[in-house]
Protein backbone atom coordinates (compact mmCIF):
# COMPACT_ATOMS: atom_id res chain seq x y z
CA UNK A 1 0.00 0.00 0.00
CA UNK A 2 1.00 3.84 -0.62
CA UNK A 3 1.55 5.61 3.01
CA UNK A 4 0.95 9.66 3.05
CA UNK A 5 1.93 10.35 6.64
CA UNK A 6 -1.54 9.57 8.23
CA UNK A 7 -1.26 8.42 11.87
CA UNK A 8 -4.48 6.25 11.28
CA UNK A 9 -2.45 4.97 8.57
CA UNK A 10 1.21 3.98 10.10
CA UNK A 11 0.75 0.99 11.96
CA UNK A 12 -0.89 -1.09 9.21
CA UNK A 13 1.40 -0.09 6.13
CA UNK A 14 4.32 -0.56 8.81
CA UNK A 15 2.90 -3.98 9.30
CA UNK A 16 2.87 -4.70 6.21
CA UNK A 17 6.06 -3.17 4.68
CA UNK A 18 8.15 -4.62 7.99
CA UNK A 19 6.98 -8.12 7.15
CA UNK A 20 7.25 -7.64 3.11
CA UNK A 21 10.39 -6.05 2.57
CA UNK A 22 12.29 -4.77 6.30
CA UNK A 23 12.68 -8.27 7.69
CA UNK A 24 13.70 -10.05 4.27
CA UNK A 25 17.40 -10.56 3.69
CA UNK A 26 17.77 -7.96 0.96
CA UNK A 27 20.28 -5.34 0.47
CA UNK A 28 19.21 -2.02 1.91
CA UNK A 29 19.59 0.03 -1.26
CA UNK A 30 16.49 -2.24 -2.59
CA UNK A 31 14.70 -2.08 0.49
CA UNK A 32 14.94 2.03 0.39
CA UNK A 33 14.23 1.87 -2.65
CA UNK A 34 10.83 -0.34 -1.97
CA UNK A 35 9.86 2.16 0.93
CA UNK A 36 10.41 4.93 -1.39
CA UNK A 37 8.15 4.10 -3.84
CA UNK A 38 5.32 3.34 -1.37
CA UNK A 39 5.27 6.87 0.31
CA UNK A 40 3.42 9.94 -1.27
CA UNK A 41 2.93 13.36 0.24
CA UNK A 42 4.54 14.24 3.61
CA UNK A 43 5.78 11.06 3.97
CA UNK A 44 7.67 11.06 0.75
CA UNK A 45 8.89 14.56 1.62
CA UNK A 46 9.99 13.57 5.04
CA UNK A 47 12.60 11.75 3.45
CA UNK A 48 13.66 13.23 -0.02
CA UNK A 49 16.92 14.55 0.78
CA UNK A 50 18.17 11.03 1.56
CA UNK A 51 20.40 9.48 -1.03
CA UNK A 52 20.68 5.83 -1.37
CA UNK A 53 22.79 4.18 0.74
CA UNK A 54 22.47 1.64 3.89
CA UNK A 55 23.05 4.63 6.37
CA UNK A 56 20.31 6.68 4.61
CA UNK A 57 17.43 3.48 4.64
CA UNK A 58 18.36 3.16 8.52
CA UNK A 59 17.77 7.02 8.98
CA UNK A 60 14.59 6.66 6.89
CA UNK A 61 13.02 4.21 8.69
CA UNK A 62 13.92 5.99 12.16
CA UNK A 63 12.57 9.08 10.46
CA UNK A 64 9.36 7.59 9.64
CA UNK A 65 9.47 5.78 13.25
CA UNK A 66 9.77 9.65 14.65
CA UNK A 67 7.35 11.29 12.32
CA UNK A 68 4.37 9.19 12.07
CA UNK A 69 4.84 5.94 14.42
CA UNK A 70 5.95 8.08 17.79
CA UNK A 71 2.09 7.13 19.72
CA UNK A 72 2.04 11.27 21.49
CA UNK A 73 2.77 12.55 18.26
CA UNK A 74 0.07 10.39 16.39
CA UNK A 75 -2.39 11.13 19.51
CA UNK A 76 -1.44 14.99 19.05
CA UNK A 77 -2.07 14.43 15.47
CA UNK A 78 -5.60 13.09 15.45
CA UNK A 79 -6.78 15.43 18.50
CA UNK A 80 -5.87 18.21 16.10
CA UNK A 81 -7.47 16.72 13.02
CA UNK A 82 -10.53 16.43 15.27
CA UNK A 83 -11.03 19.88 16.63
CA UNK A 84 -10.58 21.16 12.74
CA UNK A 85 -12.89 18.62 11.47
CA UNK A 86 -15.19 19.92 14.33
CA UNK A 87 -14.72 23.43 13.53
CA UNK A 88 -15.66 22.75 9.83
CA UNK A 89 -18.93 21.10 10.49
């Protein structure tokens, strides 16, 4: 699956991409390279600047781990998409 940065979102594409390609025994510039092309949006951004080496997957996944996966900043993330989904309405 594609992962934008949604909080809702991280623990089942991690699920998924940990079991499908992290785990495996495959060189980490195909793994990045797998993660890569299954984030769009913020998450994508998050880690553009990377280049392509073993160092930059390991920083990419703890990047990820910080951004999306961190459970006060997913918490603080849906409290404050629910007070502006409240104010819309």
């Amino acid at each position: 699956p594609k992962y934008n940065g949604s909080p809702r979102k991280w623990v089942e594409f991690w699920g998924l991409y940990e079991s499908m390609i992290h785990k495996r025994n495959i060189d980490k510039c195909i793994k990045l390279y797998h993660l890569r092309s299954h984030l769009e949006g913020e998450a994508a951004q998050s880690i553009a600047n990377l280049g392509n080496s073993a160092e930059d997957y390991d920083l990419a996944i703890q990047t990820l781990h910080n951004l999306f996966g961190d459970p006060k900043r997913v918490a603080h993330k849906i409290r404050a998409d629910l007070i502006q989904y409240s104010i819309t309405e």
